[in-house]
Protein backbone atom coordinates (compact mmCIF):
# COMPACT_ATOMS: atom_id res chain seq x y z
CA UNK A 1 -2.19 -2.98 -31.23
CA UNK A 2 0.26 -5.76 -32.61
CA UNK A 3 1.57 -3.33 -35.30
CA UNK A 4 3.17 -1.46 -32.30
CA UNK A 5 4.92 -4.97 -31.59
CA UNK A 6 6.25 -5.98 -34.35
CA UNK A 7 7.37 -4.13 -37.67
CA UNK A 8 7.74 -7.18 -40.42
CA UNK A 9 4.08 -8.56 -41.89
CA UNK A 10 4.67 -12.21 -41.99
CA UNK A 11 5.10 -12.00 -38.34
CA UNK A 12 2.10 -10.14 -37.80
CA UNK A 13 0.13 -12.57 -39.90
CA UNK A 14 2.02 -16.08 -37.82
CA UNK A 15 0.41 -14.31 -34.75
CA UNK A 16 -2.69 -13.76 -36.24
CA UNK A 17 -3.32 -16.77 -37.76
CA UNK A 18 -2.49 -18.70 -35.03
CA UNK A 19 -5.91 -19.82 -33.05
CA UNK A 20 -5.29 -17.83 -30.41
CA UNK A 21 -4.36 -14.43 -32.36
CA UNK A 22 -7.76 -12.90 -31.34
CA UNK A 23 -7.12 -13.38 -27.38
CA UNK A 24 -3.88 -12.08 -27.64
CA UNK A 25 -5.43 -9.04 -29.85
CA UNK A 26 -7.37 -8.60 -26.97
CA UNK A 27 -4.76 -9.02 -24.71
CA UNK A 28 -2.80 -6.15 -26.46
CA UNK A 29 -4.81 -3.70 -26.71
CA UNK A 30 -5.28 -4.44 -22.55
CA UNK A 31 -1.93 -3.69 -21.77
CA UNK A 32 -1.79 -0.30 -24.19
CA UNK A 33 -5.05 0.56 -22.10
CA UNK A 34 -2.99 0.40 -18.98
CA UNK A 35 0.28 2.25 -19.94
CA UNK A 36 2.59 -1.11 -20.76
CA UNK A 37 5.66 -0.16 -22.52
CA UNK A 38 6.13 -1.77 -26.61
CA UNK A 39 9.08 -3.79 -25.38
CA UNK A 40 6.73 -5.32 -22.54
CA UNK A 41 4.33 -6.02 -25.42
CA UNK A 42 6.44 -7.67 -27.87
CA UNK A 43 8.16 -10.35 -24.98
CA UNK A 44 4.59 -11.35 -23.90
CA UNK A 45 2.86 -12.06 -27.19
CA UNK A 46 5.64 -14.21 -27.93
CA UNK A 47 5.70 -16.43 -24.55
CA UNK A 48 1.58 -16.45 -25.68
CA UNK A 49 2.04 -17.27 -28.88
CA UNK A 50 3.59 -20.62 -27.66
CA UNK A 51 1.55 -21.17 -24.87
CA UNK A 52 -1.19 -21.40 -27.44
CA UNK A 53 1.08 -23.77 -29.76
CA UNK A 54 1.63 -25.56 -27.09
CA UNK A 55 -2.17 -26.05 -25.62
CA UNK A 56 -3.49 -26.99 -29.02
CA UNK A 57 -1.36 -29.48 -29.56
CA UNK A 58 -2.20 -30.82 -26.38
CA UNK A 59 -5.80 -31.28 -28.08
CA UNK A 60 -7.23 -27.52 -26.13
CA UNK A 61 -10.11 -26.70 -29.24
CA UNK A 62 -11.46 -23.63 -26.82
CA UNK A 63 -10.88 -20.81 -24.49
CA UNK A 64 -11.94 -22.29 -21.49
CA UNK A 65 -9.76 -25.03 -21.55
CA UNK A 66 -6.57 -23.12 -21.54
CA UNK A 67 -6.10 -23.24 -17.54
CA UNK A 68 -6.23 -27.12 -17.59
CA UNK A 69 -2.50 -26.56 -19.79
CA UNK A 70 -1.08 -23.85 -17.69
CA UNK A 71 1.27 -26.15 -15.14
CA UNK A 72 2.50 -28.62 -18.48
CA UNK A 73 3.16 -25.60 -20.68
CA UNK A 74 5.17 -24.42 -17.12
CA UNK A 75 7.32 -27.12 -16.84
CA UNK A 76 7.99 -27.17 -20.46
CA UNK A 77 8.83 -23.76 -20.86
CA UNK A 78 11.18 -23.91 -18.03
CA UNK A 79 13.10 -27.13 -19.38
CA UNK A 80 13.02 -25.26 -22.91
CA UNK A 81 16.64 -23.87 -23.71
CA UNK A 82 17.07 -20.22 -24.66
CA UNK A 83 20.23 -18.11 -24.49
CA UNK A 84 18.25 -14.70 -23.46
CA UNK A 85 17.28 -16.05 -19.52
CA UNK A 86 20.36 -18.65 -19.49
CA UNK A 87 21.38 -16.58 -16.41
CA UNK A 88 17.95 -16.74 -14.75
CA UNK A 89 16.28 -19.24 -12.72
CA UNK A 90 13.91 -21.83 -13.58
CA UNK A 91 11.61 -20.47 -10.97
CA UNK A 92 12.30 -17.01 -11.84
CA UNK A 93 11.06 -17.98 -15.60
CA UNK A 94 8.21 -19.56 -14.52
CA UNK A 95 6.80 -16.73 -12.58
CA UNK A 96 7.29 -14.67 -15.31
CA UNK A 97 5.51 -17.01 -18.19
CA UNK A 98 2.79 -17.62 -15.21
CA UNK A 99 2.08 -14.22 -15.13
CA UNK A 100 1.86 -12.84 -18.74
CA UNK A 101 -0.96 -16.16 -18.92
CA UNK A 102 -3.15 -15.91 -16.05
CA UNK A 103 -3.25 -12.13 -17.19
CA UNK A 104 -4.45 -13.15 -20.58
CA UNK A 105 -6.11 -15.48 -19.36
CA UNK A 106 -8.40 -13.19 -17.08
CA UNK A 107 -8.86 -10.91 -20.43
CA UNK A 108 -10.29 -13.94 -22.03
CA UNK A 109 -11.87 -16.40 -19.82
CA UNK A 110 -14.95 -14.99 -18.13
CA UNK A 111 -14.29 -16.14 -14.31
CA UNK A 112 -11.05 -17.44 -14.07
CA UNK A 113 -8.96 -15.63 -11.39
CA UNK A 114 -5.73 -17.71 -11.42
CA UNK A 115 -3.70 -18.60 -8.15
CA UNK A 116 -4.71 -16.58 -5.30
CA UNK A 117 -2.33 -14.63 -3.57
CA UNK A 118 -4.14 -12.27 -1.34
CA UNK A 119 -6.15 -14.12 0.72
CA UNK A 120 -3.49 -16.38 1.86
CA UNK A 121 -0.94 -12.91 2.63
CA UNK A 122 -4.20 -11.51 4.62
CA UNK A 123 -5.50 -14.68 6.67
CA UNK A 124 -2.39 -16.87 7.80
CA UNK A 125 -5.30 -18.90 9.28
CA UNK A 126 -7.69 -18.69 7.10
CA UNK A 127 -7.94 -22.90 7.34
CA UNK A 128 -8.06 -22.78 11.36
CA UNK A 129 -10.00 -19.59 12.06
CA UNK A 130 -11.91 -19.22 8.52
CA UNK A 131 -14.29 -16.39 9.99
CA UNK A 132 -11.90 -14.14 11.73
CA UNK A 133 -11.52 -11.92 8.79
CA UNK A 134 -15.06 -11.47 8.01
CA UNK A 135 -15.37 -10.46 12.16
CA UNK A 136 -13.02 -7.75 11.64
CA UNK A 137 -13.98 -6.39 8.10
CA UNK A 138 -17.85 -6.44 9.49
CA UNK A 139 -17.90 -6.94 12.99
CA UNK A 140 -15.22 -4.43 14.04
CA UNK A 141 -14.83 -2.49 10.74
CA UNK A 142 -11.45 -2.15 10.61
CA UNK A 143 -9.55 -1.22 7.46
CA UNK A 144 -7.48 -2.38 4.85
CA UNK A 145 -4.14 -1.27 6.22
CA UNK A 146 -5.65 -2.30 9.88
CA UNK A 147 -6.03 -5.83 8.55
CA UNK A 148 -2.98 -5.40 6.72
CA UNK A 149 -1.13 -4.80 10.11
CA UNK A 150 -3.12 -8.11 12.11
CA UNK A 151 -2.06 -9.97 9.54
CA UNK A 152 1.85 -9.62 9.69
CA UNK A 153 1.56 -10.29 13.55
CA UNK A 154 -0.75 -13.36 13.09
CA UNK A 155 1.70 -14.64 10.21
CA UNK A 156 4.57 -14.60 12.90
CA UNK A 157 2.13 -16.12 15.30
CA UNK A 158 1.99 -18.86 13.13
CA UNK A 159 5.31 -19.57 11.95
CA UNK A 160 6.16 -19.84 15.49
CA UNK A 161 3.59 -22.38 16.43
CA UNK A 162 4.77 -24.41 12.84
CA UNK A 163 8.16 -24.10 14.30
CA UNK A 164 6.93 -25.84 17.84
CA UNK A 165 4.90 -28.68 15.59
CA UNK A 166 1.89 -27.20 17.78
CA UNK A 167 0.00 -25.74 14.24
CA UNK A 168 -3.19 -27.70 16.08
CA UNK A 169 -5.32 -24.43 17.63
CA UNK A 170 -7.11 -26.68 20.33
CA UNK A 171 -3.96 -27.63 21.89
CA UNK A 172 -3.00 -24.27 22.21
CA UNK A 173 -1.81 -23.19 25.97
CA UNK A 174 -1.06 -20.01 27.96
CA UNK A 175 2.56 -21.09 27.71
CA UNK A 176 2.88 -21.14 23.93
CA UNK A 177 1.22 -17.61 23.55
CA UNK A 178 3.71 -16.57 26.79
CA UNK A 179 6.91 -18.23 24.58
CA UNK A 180 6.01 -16.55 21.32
CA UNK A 181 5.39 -13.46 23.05
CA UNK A 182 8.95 -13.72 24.97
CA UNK A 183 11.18 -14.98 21.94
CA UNK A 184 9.35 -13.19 19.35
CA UNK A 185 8.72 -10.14 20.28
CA UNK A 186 12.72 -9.36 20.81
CA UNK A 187 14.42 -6.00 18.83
CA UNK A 188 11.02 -4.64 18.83
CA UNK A 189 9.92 -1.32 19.97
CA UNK A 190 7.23 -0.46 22.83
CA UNK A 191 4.84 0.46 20.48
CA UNK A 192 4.95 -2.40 18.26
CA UNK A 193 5.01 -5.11 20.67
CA UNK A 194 1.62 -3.66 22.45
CA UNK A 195 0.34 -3.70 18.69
CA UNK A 196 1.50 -7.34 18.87
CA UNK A 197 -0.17 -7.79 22.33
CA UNK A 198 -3.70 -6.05 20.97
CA UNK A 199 -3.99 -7.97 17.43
CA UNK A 200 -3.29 -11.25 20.14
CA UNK A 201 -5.62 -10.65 22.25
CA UNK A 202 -8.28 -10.00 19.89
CA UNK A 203 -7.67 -13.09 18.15
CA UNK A 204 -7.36 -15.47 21.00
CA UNK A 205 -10.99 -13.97 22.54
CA UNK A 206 -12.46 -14.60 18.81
CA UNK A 207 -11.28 -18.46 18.88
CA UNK A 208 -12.89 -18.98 22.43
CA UNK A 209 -15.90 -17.17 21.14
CA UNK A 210 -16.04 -19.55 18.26
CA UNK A 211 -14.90 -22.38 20.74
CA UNK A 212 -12.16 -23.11 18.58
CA UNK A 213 -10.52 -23.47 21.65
CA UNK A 214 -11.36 -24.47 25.56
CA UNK A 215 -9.82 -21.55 27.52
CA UNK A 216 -10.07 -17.95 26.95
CA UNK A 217 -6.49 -17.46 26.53
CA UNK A 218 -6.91 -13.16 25.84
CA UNK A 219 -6.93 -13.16 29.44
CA UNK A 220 -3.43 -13.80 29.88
CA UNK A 221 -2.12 -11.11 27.30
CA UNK A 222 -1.20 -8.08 29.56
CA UNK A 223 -0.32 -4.70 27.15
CA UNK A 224 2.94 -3.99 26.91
CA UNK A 225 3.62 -0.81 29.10
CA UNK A 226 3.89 2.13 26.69
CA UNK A 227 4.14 5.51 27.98
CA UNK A 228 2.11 8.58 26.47
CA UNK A 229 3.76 11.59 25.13
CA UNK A 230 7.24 9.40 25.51
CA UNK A 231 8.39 10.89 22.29
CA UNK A 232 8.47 14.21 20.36
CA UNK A 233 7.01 14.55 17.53
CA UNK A 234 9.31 13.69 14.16
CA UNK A 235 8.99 16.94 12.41
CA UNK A 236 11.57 18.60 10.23
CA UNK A 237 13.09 22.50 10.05
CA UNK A 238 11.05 25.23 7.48
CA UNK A 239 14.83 25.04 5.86
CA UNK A 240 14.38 21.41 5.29
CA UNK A 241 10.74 21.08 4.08
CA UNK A 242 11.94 23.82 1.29
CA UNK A 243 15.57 21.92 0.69
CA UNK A 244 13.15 18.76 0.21
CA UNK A 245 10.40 20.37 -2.38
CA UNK A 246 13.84 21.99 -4.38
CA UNK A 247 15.06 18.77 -5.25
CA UNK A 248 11.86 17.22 -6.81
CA UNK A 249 12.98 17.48 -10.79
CA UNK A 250 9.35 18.99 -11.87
CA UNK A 251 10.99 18.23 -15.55
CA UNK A 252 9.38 15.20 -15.65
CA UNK A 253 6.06 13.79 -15.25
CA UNK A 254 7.44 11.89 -12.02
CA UNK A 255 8.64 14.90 -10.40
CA UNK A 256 5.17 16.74 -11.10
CA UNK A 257 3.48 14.05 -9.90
CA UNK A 258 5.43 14.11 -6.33
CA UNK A 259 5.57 17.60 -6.46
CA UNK A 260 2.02 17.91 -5.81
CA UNK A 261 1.50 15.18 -3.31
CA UNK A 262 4.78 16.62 -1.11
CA UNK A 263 3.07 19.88 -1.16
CA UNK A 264 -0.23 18.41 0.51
CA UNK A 265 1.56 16.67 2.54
CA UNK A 266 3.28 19.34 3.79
CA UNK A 267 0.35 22.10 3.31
CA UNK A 268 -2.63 20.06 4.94
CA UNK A 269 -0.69 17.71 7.27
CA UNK A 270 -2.67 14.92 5.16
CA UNK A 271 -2.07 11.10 5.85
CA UNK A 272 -0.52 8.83 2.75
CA UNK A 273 -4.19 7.69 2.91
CA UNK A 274 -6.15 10.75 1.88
CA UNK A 275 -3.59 11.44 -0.59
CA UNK A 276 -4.01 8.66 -2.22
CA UNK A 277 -8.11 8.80 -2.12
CA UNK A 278 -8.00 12.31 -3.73
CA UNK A 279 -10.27 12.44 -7.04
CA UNK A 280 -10.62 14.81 -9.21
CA UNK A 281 -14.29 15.88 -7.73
CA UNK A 282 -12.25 16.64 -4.50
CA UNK A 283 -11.17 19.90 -5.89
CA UNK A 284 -13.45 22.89 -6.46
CA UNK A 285 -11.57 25.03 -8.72
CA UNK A 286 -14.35 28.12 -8.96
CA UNK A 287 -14.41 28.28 -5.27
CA UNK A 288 -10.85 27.53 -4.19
CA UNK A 289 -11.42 24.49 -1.75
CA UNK A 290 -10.02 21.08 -1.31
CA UNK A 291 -12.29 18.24 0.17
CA UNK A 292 -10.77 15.69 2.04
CA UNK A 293 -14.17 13.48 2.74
CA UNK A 294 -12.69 10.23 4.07
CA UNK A 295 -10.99 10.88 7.61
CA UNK A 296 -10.93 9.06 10.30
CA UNK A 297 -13.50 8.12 12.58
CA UNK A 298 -15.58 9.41 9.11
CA UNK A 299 -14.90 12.82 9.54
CA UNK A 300 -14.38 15.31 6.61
CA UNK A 301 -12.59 18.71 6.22
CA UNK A 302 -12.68 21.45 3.40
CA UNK A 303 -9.59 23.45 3.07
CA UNK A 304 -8.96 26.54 1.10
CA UNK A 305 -6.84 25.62 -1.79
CA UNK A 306 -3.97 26.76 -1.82
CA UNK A 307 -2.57 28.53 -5.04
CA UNK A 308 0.29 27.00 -4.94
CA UNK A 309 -1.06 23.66 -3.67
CA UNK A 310 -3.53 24.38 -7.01
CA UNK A 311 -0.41 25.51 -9.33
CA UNK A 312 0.83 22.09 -8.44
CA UNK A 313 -1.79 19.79 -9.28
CA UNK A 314 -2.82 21.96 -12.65
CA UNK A 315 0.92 21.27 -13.75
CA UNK A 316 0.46 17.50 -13.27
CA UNK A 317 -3.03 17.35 -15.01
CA UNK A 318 -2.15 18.95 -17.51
CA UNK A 319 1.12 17.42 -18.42
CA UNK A 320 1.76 13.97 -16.30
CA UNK A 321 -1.77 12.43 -15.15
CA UNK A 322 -2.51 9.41 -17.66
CA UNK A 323 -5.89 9.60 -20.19
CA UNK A 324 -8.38 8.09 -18.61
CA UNK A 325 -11.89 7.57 -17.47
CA UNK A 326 -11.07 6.72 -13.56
CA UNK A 327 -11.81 10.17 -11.23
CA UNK A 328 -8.66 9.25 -9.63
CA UNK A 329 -6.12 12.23 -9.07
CA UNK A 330 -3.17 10.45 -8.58
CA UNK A 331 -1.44 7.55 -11.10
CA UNK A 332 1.81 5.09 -11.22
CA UNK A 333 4.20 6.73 -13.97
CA UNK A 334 5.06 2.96 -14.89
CA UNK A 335 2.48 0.28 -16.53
CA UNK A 336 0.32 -0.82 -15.47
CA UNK A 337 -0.95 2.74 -15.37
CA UNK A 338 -3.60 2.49 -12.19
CA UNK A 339 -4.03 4.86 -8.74
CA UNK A 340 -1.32 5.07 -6.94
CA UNK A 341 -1.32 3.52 -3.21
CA UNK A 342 -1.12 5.03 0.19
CA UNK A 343 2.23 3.03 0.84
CA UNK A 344 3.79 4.71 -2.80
CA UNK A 345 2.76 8.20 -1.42
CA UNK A 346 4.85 7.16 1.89
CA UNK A 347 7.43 5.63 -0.23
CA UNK A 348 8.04 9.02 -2.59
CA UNK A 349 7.98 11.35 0.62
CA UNK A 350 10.96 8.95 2.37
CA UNK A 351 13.27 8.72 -0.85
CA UNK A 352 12.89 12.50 -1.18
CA UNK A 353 13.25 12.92 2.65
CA UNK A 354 16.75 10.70 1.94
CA UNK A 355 18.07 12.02 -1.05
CA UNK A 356 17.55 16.07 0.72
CA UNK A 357 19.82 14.40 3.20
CA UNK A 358 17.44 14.66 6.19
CA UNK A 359 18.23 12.14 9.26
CA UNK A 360 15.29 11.31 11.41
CA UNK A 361 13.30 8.17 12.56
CA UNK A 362 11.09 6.45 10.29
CA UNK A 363 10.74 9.13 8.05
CA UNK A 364 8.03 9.39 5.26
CA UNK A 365 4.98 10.92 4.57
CA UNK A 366 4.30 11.22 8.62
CA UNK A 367 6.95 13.67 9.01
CA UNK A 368 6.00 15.80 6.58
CA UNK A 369 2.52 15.90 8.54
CA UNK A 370 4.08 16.26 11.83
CA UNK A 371 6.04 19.38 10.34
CA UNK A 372 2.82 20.89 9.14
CA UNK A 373 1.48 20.76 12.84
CA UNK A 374 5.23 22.19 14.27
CA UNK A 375 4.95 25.13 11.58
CA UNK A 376 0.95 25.18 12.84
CA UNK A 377 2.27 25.36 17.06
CA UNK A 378 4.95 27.98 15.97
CA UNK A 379 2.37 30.18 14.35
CA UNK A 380 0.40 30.52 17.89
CA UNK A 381 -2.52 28.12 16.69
CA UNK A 382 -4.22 26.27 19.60
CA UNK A 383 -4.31 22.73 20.04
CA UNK A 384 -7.96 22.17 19.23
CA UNK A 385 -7.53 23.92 15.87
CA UNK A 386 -4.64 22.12 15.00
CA UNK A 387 -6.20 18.94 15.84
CA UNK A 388 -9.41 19.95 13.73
CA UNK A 389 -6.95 20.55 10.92
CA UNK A 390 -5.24 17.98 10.33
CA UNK A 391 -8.36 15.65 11.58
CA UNK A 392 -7.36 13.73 14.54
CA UNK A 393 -10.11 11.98 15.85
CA UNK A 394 -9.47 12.85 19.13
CA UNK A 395 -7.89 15.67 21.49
CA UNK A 396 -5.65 13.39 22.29
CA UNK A 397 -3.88 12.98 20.36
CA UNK A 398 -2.86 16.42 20.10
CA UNK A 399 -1.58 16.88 23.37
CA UNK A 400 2.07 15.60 22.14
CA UNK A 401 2.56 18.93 20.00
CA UNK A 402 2.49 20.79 23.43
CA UNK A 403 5.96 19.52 23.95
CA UNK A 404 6.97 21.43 20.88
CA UNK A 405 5.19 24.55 21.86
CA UNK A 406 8.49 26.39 23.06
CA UNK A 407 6.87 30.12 23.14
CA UNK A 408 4.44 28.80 25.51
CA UNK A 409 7.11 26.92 27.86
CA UNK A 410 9.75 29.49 27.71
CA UNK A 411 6.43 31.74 29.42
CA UNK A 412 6.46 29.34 31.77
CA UNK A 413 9.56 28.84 32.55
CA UNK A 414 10.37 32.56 32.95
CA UNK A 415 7.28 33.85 34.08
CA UNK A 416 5.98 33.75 38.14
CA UNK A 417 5.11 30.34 39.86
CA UNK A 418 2.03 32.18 41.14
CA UNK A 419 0.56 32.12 37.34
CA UNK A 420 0.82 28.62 37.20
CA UNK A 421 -0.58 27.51 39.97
């Protein structure tokens, strides 16, 4: 793979002869694997190239003692003068340089797994409460995106209490939890701050439970009042879904790519989720149906497919979805080449929703399914079929689309009171 790096031999052979040529080989022919781009290539092998100068003269003779010379070869590299990144920022540079190693580094060392980021972006008190995400992966079974969602409330739980000096969870009181709810909790909608009040409550009954601390301090968390059916739905026009799919360029493999997911979006009033879950054994081309088997509350619907839901995908296939073994059905365009995410499926469906010039609250790939249940009430369907359709896991929450249904009110509102009552 380092002939696609660099064109003159002697160079070729400097990184090759070098002790740790055969990682970075390795490391190469990685990145190809996942869809990096040549110029990507070349800028890494170098910064490797003199990480491993730099580690063997620091007396490294193996593989597995190249993470002991990470932080050394950091602070060098970052006090090391060079007129391409004299703009940037030492830190800036060495994020960068730490990132090309630790993913060599995994490539080459069998267990190493470099700094962690996740766990400390999921538990913000992972060293206070250490169990409370293994309660709600296996006690509750709440997913990704659920714990996701408690931990951006619990990470502005604690900032506040690091703010007070009060990061100590047995001193804890009903007025701290009453003052972060009060100051922190301001410019937030209903619906959020009863989110806020739930992922509370849950974790203040989990630390009495534990006895982490005295009082059972869920008892004071009252739900914010938030009023059913306060809203309507945020569905757009028949005019706009159509103005939105016309100005998806399906000239390149991006615009295929979104092409097809707007369409199911927009077809099946699918979540960001299930779009992003689709594989190719989802699809059963000889009979015409599409599986969604991961719902929620683990249901699972089969759709006829659509042909030109089916036109869509074919075109993307065929000329846009990256060679490879994963049953995936959706990729990134840009390296590294892997499944694309249920928050990317969101993102696409709001910059196209923007750029069609289309004004409406939070908009992404939500609206697209709350037009697929207006077009669904407008075409006389009841609300127990629509629900089944789209899989809502309970009536429910349904009942909002009856606020759309204006056939049905403008009966009622023109017809006899007798009928109604």
């Amino acid at each position: 793979m380092l002939e696609l790096c660099f064109v003159r031999q002697e160079t070729l052979d400097r990184v090759r002869s070098s002790w740790l040529g055969p990682a970075i080989e390795r490391y190469a022919a990685w990145l190809c694997e996942r869809g990096y781009r040549v110029g990507t290539l070349t800028t890494r092998v170098s910064i490797l190239r003199q990480f491993g100068t730099f580690a063997q003269t620091h007396g490294a003779k193996g593989y597995e003692e190249l993470p002991t010379h990470l932080e050394p070869f950091l602070q060098f590299w970052i006090r090391r003068p060079h007129p391409c990144r004299a703009s940037d920022s030492p830190l800036r540079v060495a994020r960068h340089a730490r990132v090309v190693i630790e993913q060599m580094l995994r490539v080459v060392v069998p267990g190493f797994v470099g700094r962690a980021r996740r766990q400390a972006f999921r538990e913000p008190f992972a060293d206070r409460a250490p169990g409370f995400s293994t309660y709600l992966c296996q006690e509750r079974g709440l997913r990704d995106t659920t714990l996701d969602l408690y931990a951006e409330h619990l990470r502005a739980f604690a900032a506040y209490l690091t703010d007070l000096g009060r990061e100590d969870l047995q001193v804890l009181s009903s007025a701290v939890v009453s003052d972060f709810l009060t100051e922190r909790s301001e410019g937030l909608d209903r619906s959020t701050v009863r989110v806020r009040c739930s992922v509370l409550r849950v974790f203040l009954r989990y630390l009495h439970r534990e006895r982490l601390i005295a009082r059972d301090l869920s008892l004071i968390v009252e739900p914010a009042p938030c009023y059913r059916l306060a809203h309507l739905p945020r569905s757009i026009a028949a005019e706009e879904v159509q103005k939105l799919l016309d100005g998806i360029d399906r000239r390149t493999v991006l615009g295929r790519r979104d092409y097809a997911i707007l369409l199911l979006l927009v077809t099946y009033g699918l979540r960001a989720r299930e779009v992003a879950g689709l594989t190719l054994d989802d699809i059963k081309w000889r009979n015409d149906r599409l599986r969604i088997p991961a719902r929620k509350a683990s249901h699972s619907t089969a759709y006829p497919l659509s042909p030109r839901v089916g036109a869509a995908i074919l075109e993307y296939l065929q000329a846009g979805r990256p060679l490879t073994s994963l049953r995936q059905m959706f990729f990134r365009v840009t390296a590294p080449c892997t499944p694309i995410t249920q928050a990317a499926v969101s993102s696409r469906a709001a910059h196209y929703l923007h750029q069609a010039g289309i004004v409406g609250p939070r908009l992404g790939s939500h609206t697209l399914r709350h037009s697929c249940v207006q077009r669904l009430v407008e075409a006389g369907w009841s609300l127990k079929a629509i629900g089944d359709y789209v899989g809502h896991s309970s009536p429910a929450s349904t009942e909002i689309y009856s606020k759309v249904a204006v056939e049905t009110l403008r009966e009622v509102a023109i017809g006899p009171g007798e009928e109604v009552l």
